[in-house]
C-alpha atoms as a PDB file:
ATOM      1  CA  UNK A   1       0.000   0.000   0.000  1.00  0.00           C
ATOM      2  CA  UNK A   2       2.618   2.258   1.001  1.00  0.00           C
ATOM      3  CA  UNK A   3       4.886   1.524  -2.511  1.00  0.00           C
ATOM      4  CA  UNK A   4       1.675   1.672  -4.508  1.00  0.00           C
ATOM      5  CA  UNK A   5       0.512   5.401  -2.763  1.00  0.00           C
ATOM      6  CA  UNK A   6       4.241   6.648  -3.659  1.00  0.00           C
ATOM      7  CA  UNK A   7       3.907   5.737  -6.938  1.00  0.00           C
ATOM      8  CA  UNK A   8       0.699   7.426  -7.729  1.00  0.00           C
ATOM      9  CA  UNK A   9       2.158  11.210  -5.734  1.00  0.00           C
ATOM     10  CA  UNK A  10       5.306  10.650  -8.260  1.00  0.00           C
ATOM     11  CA  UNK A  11       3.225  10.600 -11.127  1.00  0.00           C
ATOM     12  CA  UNK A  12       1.161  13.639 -10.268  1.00  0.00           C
ATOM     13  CA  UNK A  13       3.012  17.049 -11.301  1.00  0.00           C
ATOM     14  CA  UNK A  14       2.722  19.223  -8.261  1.00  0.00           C
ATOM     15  CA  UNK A  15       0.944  21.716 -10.351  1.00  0.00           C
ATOM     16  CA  UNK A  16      -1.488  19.247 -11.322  1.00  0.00           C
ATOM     17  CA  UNK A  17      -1.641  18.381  -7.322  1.00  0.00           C
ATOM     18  CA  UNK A  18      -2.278  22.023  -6.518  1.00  0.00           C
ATOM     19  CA  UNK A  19      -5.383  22.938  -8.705  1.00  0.00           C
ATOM     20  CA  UNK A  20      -7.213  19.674  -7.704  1.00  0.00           C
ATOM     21  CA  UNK A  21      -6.732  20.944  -4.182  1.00  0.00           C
ATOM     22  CA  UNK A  22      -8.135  24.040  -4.865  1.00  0.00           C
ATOM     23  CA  UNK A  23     -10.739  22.789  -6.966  1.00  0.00           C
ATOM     24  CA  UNK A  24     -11.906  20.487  -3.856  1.00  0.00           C
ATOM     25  CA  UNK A  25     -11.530  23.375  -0.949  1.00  0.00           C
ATOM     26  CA  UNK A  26     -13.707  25.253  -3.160  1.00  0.00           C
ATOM     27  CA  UNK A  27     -16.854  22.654  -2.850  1.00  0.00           C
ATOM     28  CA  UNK A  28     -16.376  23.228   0.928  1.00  0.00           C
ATOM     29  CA  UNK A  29     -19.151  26.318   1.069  1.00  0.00           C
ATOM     30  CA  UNK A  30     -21.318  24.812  -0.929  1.00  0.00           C
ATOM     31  CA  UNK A  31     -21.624  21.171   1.100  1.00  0.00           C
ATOM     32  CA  UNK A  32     -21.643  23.432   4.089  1.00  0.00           C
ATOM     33  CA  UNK A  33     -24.694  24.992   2.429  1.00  0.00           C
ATOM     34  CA  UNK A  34     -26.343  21.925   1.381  1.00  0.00           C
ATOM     35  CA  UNK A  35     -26.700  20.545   4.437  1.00  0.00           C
ATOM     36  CA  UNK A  36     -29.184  20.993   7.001  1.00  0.00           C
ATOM     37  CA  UNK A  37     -27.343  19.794  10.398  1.00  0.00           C
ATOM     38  CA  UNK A  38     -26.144  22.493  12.540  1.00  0.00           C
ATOM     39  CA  UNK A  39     -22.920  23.613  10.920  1.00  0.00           C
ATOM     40  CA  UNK A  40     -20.607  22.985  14.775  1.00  0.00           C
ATOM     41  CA  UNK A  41     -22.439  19.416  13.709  1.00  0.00           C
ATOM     42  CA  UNK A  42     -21.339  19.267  10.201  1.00  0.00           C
ATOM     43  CA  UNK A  43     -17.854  21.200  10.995  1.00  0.00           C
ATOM     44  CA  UNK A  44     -17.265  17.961  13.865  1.00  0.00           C
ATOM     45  CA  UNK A  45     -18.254  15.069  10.955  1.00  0.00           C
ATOM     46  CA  UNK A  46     -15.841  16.823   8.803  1.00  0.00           C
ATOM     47  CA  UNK A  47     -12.822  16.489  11.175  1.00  0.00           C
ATOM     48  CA  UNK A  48     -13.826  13.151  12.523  1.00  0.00           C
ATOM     49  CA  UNK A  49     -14.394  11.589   9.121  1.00  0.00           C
ATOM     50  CA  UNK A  50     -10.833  13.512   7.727  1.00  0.00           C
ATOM     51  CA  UNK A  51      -9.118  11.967  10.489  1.00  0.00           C
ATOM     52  CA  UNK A  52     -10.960   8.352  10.028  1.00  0.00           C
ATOM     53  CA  UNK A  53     -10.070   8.372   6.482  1.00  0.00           C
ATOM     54  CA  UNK A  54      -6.161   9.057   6.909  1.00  0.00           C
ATOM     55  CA  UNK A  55      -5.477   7.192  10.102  1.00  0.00           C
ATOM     56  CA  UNK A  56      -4.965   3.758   8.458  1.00  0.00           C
ATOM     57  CA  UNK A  57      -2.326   5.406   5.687  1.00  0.00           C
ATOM     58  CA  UNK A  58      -0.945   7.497   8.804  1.00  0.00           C
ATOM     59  CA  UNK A  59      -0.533   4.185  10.980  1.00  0.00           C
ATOM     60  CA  UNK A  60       0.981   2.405   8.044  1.00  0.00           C
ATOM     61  CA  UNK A  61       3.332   4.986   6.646  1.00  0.00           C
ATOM     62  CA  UNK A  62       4.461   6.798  10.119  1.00  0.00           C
ATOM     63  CA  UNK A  63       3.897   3.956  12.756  1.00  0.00           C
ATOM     64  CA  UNK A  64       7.883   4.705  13.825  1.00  0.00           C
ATOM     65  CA  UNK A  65       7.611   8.345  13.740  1.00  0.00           C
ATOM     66  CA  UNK A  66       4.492   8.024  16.375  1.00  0.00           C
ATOM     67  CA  UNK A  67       6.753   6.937  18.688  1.00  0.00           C
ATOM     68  CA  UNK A  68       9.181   9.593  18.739  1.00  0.00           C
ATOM     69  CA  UNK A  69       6.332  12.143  19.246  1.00  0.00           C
ATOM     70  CA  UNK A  70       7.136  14.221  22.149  1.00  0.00           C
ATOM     71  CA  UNK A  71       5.135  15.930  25.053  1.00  0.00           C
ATOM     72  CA  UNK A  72       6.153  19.106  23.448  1.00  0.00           C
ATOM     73  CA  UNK A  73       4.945  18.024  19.896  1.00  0.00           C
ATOM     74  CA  UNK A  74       1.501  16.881  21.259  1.00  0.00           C
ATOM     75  CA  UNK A  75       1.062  19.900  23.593  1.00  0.00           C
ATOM     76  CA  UNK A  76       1.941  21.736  20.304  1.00  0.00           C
ATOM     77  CA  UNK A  77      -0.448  20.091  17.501  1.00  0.00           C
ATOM     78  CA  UNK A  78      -3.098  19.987  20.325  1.00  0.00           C
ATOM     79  CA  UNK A  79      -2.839  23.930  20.422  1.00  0.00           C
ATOM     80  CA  UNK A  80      -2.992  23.514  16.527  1.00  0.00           C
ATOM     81  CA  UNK A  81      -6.099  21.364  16.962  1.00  0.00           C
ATOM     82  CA  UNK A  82      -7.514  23.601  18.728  1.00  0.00           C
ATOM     83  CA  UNK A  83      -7.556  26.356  17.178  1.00  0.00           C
ATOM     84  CA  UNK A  84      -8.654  24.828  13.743  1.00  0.00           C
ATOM     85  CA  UNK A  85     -11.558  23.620  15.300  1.00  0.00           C
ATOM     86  CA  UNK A  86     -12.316  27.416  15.914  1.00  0.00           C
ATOM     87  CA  UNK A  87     -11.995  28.017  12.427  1.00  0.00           C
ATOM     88  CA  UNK A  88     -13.902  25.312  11.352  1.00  0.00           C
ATOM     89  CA  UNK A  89     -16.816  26.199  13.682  1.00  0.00           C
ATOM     90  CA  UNK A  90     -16.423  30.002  13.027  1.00  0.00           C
ATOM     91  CA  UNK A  91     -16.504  30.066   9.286  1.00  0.00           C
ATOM     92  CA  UNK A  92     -19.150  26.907   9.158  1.00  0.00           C
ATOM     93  CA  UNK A  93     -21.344  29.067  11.016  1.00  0.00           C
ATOM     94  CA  UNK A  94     -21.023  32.568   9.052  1.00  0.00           C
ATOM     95  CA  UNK A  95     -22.012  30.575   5.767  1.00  0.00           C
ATOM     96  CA  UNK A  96     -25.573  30.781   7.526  1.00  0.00           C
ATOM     97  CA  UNK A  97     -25.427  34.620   8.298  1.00  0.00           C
ATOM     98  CA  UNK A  98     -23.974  36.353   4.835  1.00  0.00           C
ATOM     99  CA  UNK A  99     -23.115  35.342   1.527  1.00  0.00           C
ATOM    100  CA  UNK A 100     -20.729  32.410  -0.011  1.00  0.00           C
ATOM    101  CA  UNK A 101     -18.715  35.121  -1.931  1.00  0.00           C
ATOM    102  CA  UNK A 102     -18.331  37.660   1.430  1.00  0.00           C
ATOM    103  CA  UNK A 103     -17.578  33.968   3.470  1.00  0.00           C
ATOM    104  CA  UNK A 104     -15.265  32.785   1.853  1.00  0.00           C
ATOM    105  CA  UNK A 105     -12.944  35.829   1.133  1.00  0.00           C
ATOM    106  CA  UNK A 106     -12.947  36.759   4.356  1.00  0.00           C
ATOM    107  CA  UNK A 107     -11.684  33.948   6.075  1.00  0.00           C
ATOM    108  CA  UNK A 108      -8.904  33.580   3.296  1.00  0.00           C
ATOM    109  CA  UNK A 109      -7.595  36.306   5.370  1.00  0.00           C
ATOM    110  CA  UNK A 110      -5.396  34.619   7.545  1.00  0.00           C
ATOM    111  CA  UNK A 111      -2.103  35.723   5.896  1.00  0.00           C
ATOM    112  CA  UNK A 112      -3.312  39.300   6.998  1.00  0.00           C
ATOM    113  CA  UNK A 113      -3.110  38.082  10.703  1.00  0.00           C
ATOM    114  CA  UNK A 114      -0.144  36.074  10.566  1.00  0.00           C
ATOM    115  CA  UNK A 115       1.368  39.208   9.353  1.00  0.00           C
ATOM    116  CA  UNK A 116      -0.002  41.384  11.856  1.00  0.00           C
ATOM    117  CA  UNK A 117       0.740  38.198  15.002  1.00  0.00           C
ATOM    118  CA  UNK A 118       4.138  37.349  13.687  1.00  0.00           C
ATOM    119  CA  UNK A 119       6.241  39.928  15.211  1.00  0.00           C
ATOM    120  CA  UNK A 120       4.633  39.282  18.844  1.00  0.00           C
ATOM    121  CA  UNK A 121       5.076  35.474  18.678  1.00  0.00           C
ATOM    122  CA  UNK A 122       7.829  34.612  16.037  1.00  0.00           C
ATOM    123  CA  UNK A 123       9.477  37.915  16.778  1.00  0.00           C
ATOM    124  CA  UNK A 124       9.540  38.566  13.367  1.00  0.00           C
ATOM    125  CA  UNK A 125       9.828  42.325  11.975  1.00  0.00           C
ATOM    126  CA  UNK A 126       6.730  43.667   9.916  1.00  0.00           C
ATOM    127  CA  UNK A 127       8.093  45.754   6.452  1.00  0.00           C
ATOM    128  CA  UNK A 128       6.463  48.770   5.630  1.00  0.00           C
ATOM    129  CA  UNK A 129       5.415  46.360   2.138  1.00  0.00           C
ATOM    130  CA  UNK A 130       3.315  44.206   4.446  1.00  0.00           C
ATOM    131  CA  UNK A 131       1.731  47.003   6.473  1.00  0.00           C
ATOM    132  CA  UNK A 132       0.558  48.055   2.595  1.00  0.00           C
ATOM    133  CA  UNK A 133      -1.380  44.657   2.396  1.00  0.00           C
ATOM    134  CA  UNK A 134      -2.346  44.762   5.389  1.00  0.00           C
ATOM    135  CA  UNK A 135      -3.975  48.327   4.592  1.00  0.00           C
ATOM    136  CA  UNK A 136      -5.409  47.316   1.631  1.00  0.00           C
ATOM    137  CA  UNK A 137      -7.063  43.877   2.818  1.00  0.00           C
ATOM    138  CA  UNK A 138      -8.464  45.893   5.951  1.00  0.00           C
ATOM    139  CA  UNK A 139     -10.120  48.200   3.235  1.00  0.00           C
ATOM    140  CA  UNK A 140     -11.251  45.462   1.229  1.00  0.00           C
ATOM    141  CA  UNK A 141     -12.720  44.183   4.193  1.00  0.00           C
ATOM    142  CA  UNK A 142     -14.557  47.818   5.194  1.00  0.00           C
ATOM    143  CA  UNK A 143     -16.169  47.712   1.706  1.00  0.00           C
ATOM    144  CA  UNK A 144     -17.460  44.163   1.963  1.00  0.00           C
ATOM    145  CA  UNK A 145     -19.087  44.836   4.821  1.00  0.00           C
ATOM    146  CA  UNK A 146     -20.646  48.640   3.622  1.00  0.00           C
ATOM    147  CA  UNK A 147     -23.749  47.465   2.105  1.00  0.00           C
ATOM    148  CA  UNK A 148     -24.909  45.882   5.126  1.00  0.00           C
ATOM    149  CA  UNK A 149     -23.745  48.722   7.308  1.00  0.00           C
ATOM    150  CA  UNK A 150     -26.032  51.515   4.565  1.00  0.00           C
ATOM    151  CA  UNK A 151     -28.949  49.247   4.915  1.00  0.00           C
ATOM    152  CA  UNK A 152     -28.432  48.162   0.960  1.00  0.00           C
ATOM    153  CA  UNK A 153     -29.688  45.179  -0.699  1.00  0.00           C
ATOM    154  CA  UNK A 154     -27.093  41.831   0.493  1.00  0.00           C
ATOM    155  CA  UNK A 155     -27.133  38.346   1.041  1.00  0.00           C
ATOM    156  CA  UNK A 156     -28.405  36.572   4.207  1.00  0.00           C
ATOM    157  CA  UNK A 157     -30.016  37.393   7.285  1.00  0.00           C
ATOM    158  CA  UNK A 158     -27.189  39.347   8.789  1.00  0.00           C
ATOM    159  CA  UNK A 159     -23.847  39.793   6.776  1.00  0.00           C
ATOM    160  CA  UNK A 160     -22.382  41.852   9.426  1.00  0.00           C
ATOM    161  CA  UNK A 161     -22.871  39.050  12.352  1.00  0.00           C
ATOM    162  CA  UNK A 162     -21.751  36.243   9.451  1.00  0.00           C
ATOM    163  CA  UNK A 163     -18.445  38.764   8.048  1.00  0.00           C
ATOM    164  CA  UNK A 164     -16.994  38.813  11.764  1.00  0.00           C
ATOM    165  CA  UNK A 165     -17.282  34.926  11.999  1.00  0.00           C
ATOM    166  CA  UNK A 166     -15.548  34.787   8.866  1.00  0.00           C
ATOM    167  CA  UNK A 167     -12.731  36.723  10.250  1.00  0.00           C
ATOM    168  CA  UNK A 168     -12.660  35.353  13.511  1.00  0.00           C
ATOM    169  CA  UNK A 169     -12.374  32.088  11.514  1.00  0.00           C
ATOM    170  CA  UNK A 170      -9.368  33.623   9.601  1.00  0.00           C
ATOM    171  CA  UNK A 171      -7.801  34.861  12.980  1.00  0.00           C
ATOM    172  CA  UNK A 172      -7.901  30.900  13.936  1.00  0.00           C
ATOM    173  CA  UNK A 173      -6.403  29.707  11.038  1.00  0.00           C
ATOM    174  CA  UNK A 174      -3.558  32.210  11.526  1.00  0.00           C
ATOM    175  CA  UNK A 175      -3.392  30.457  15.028  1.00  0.00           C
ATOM    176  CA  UNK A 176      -3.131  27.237  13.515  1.00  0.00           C
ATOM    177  CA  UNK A 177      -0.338  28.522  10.934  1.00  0.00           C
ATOM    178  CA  UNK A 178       1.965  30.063  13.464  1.00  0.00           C
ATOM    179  CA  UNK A 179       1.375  27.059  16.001  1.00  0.00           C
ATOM    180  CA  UNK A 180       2.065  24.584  13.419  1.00  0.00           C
ATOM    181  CA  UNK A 181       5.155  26.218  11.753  1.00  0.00           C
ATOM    182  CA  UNK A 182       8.065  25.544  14.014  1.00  0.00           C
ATOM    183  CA  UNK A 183       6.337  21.465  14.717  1.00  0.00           C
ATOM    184  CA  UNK A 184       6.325  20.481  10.691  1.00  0.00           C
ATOM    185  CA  UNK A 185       9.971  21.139  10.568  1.00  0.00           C
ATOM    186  CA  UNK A 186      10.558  18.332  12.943  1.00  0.00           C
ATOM    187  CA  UNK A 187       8.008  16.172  12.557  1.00  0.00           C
ATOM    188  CA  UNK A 188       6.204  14.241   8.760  1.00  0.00           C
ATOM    189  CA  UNK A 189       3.221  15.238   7.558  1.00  0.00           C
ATOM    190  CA  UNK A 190       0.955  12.731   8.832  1.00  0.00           C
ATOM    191  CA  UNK A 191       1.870  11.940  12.506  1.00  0.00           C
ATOM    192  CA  UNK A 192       1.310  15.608  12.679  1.00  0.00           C
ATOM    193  CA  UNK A 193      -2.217  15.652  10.926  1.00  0.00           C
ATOM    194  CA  UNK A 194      -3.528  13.255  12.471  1.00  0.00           C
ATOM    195  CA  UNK A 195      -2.696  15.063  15.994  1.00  0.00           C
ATOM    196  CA  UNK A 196      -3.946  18.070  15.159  1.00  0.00           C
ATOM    197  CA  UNK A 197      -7.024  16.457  13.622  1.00  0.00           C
ATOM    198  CA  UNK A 198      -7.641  14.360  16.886  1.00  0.00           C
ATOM    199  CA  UNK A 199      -7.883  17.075  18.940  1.00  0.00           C
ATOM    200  CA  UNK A 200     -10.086  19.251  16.320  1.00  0.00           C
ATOM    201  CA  UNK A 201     -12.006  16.563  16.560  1.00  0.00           C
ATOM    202  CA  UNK A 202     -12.186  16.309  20.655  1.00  0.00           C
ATOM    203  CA  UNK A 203     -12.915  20.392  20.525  1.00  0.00           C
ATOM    204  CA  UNK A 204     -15.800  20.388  18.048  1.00  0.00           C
ATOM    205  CA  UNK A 205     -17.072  17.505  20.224  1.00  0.00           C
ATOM    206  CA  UNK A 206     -16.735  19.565  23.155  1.00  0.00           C
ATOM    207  CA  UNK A 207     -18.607  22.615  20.946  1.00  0.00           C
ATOM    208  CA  UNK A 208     -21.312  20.012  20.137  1.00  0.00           C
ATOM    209  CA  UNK A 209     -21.956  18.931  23.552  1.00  0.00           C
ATOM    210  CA  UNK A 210     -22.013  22.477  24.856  1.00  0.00           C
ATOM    211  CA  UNK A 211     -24.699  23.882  22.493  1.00  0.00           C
ATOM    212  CA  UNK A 212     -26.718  20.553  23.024  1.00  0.00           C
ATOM    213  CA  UNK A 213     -26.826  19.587  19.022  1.00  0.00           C
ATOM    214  CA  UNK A 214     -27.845  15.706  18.458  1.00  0.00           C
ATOM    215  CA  UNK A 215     -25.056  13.654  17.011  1.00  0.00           C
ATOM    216  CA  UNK A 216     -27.265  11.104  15.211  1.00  0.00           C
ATOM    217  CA  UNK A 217     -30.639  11.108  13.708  1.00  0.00           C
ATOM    218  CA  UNK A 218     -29.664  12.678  10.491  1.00  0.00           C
ATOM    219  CA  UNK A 219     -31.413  11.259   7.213  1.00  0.00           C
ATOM    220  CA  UNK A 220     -28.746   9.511   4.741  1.00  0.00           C
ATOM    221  CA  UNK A 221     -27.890  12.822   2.211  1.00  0.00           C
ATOM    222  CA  UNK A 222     -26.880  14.281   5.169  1.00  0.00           C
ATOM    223  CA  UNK A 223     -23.846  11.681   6.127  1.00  0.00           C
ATOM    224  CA  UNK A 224     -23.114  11.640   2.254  1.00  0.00           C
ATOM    225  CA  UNK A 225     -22.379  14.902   3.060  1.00  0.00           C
ATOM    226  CA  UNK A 226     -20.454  14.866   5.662  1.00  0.00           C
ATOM    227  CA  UNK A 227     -18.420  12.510   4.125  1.00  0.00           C
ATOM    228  CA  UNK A 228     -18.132  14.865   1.386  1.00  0.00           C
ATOM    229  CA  UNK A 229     -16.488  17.525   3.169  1.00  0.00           C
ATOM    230  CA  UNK A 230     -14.258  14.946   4.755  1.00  0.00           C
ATOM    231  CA  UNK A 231     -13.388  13.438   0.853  1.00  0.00           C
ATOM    232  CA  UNK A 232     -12.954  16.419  -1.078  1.00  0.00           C
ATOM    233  CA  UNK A 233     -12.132  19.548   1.227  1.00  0.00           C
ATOM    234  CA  UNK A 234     -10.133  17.570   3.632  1.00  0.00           C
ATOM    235  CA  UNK A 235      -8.544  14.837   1.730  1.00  0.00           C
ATOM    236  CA  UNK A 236      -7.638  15.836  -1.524  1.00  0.00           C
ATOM    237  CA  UNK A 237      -8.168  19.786  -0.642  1.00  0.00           C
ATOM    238  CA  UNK A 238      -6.020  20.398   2.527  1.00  0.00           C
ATOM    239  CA  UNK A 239      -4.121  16.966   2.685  1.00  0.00           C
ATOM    240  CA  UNK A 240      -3.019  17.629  -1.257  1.00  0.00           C
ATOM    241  CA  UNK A 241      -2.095  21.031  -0.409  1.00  0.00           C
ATOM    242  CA  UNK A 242       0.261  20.578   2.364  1.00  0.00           C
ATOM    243  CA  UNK A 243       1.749  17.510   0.056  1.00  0.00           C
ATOM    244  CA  UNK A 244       2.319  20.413  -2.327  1.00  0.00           C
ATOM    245  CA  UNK A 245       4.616  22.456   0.059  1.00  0.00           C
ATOM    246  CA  UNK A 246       7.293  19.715  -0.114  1.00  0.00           C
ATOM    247  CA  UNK A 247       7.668  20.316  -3.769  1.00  0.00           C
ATOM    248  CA  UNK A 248       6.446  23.703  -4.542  1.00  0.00           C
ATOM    249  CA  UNK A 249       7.477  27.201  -3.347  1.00  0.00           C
ATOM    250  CA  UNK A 250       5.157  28.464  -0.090  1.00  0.00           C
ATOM    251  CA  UNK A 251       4.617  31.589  -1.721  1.00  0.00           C
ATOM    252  CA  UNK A 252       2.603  29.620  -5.081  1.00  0.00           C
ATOM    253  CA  UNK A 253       0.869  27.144  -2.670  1.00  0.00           C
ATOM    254  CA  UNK A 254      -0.747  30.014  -0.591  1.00  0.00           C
ATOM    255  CA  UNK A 255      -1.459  32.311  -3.683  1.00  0.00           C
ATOM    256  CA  UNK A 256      -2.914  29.143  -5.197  1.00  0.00           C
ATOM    257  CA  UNK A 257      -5.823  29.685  -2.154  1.00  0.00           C
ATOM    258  CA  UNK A 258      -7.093  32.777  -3.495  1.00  0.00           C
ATOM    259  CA  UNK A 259      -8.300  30.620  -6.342  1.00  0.00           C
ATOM    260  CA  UNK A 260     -11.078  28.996  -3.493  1.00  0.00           C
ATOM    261  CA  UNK A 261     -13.161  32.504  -3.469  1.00  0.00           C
ATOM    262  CA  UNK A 262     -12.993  32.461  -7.230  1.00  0.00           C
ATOM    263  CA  UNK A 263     -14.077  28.907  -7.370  1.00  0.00           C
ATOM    264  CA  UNK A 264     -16.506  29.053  -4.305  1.00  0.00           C
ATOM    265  CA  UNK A 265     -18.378  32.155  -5.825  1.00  0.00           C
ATOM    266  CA  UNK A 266     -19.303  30.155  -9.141  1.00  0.00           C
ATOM    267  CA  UNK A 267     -20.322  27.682  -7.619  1.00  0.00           C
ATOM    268  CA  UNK A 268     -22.824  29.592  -5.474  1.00  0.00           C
ATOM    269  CA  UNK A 269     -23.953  31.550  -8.891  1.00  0.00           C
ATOM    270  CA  UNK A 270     -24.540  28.378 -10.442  1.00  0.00           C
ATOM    271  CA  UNK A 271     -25.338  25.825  -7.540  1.00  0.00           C
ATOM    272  CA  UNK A 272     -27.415  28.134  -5.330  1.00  0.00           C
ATOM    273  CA  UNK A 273     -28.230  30.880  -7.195  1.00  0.00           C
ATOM    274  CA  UNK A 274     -26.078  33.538  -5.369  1.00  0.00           C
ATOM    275  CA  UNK A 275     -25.769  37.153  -7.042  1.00  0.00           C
ATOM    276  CA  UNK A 276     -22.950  38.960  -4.918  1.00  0.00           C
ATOM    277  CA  UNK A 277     -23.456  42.461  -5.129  1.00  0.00           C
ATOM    278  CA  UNK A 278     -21.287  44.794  -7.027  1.00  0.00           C
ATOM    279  CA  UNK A 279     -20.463  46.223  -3.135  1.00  0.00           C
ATOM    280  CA  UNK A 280     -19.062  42.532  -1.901  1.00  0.00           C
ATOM    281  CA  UNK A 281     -17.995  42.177  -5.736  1.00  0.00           C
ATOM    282  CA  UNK A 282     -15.174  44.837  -5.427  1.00  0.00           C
ATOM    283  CA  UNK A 283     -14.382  44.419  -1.315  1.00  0.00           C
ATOM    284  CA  UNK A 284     -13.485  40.935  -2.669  1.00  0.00           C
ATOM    285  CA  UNK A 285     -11.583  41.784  -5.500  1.00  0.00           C
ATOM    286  CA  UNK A 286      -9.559  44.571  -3.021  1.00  0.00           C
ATOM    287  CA  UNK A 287      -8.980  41.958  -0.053  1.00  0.00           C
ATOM    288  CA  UNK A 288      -7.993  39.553  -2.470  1.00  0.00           C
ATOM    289  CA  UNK A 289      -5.207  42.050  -3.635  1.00  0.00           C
ATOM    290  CA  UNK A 290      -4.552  42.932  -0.306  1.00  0.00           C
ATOM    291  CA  UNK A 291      -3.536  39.226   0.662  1.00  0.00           C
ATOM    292  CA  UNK A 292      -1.304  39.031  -2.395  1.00  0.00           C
ATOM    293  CA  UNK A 293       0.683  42.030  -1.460  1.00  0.00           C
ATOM    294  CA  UNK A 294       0.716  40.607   2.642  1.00  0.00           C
ATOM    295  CA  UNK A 295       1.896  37.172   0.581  1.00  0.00           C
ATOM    296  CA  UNK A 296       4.154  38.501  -1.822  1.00  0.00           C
ATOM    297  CA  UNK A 297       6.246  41.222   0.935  1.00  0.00           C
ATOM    298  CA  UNK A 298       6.557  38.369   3.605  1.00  0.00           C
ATOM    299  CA  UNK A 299       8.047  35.749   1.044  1.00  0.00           C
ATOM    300  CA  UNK A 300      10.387  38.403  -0.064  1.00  0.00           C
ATOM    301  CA  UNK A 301      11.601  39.911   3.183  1.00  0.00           C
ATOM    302  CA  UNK A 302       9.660  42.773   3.454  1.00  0.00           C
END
């Protein structure tokens, strides 16, 4: 199993690897969507089924390196857990409050708050190039936001409520990024996944029992869902994409992202019959540009 799974990465060109991640991490609003579980539900059957799915390649490939984990490692991709599980339940949960489009953008703004975090916890200077981005993503963000703020015409029942989850989501991502960095360069991809993913998946449990949603009872299209997020999203979305980093640049991989508010927006036009307004239209398109300019000044120094 292990021989035949190496064979099939070598013949994929990393390239090729990188838009069939993006193509699947764009689906991930749309399942979300679709379903009709409580999205700290749907955001738990996602983790757990990720995890379920990789644990027997994880056990087979990385049995030795499980054994060499150490108390620091754990305590570390626990903290990692942890705080994608508040990303996962954040963003999940603005999808029902404002639009795909204004959803999705948003929380693609993590680079803005690794940025803005990085000098406080990897003591890390921040360039006068990425205080530009940063300027320009917060404006993007100001804009996307405007039309609920002037009472205009938007997408769902409060934008404003479902725009700060979004961001909060993108503030626990950056969490995840910066508590993750300094762990994958001593430990493989998949003892570390499969860490962090156990306890995202303890934490959304936790989230579920607090706010008293059932676990079971859920008609069959449901679980097919579920198991959708977990297959395309987390398998060949995230999985694929942090395969990528070992053979392409950092700086390509996360530009590659922006391509999931692109793809995520489409679908919504096509799949649920989402407008965006020309308002969220052009925040997007300005926090978008905003993120490249955060990307681009931090993988060149400043």
């Amino acid at each position: 199993m292990s021989r035949s799974l190496d064979r099939l990465a070598g013949s994929v060109p990393p390239t090729t690897g990188l838009v069939i991640a993006v193509l699947a991490v764009s689906t991930s609003a749309i399942l979300v969507r679709w379903s009709g579980a409580p999205s700290i539900v749907a955001a738990f059957y996602r983790v757990l089924f990720t995890t379920l799915l990789l644990a027997p390649v994880a056990v087979w490939r990385g049995r030795d390196a499980f054994g060499r984990l150490s108390w620091r490692d754990l305590g570390g991709g626990a903290l990692a857990g942890i705080a994608l599980a508040v990303h996962f339940a954040a963003w999940f949960e603005s999808l029902a409050w404002t639009s795909v489009a204004a959803s999705v953008t948003l929380v693609q703004a993590q680079p803005l708050f690794v940025a803005a975090l990085a000098p406080f916890v990897l003591d890390e200077r921040v360039a006068p190039r990425t205080l530009a981005g940063i300027g320009v993503t917060v404006t993007g963000m100001v804009l996307m936001s405007a039309a609920d703020l002037l009472g205009a015409a938007v997408l769902g029942p409060n934008p404003t409520y479902g725009n700060a989850l979004a961001l909060l989501g993108a503030l626990a991502m950056a969490g995840y990024v910066l508590a993750g960095r300094s762990i994958r360069q001593r430990l493989a991809l998949l003892p570390y996944v499969m860490v962090v993913y156990a306890a995202a998946s303890m934490t959304l449990l936790a989230f579920v029992a607090l706010e008293g949603a059932p676990l079971a009872g859920y008609p069959p299209q449901e679980w097919l869902l579920f198991l959708g997020m977990a297959v395309g999203p987390g398998v060949f979305g995230h999985t694929v994409l942090n395969w990528a980093l070992a053979h392409l640049e950092s700086s390509v991989v996360s530009a590659s992202l922006l391509g999931e508010p692109v793809g995520s927006t489409l679908l919504a036009l096509g799949l649920l019959g989402e407008v965006p307004g020309s308002t969220t239209v052009l925040g997007g398109i300005v926090v978008l540009t905003g993120i490249v300019l955060t990307t681009r000044a931090r993988g060149h120094g400043g």
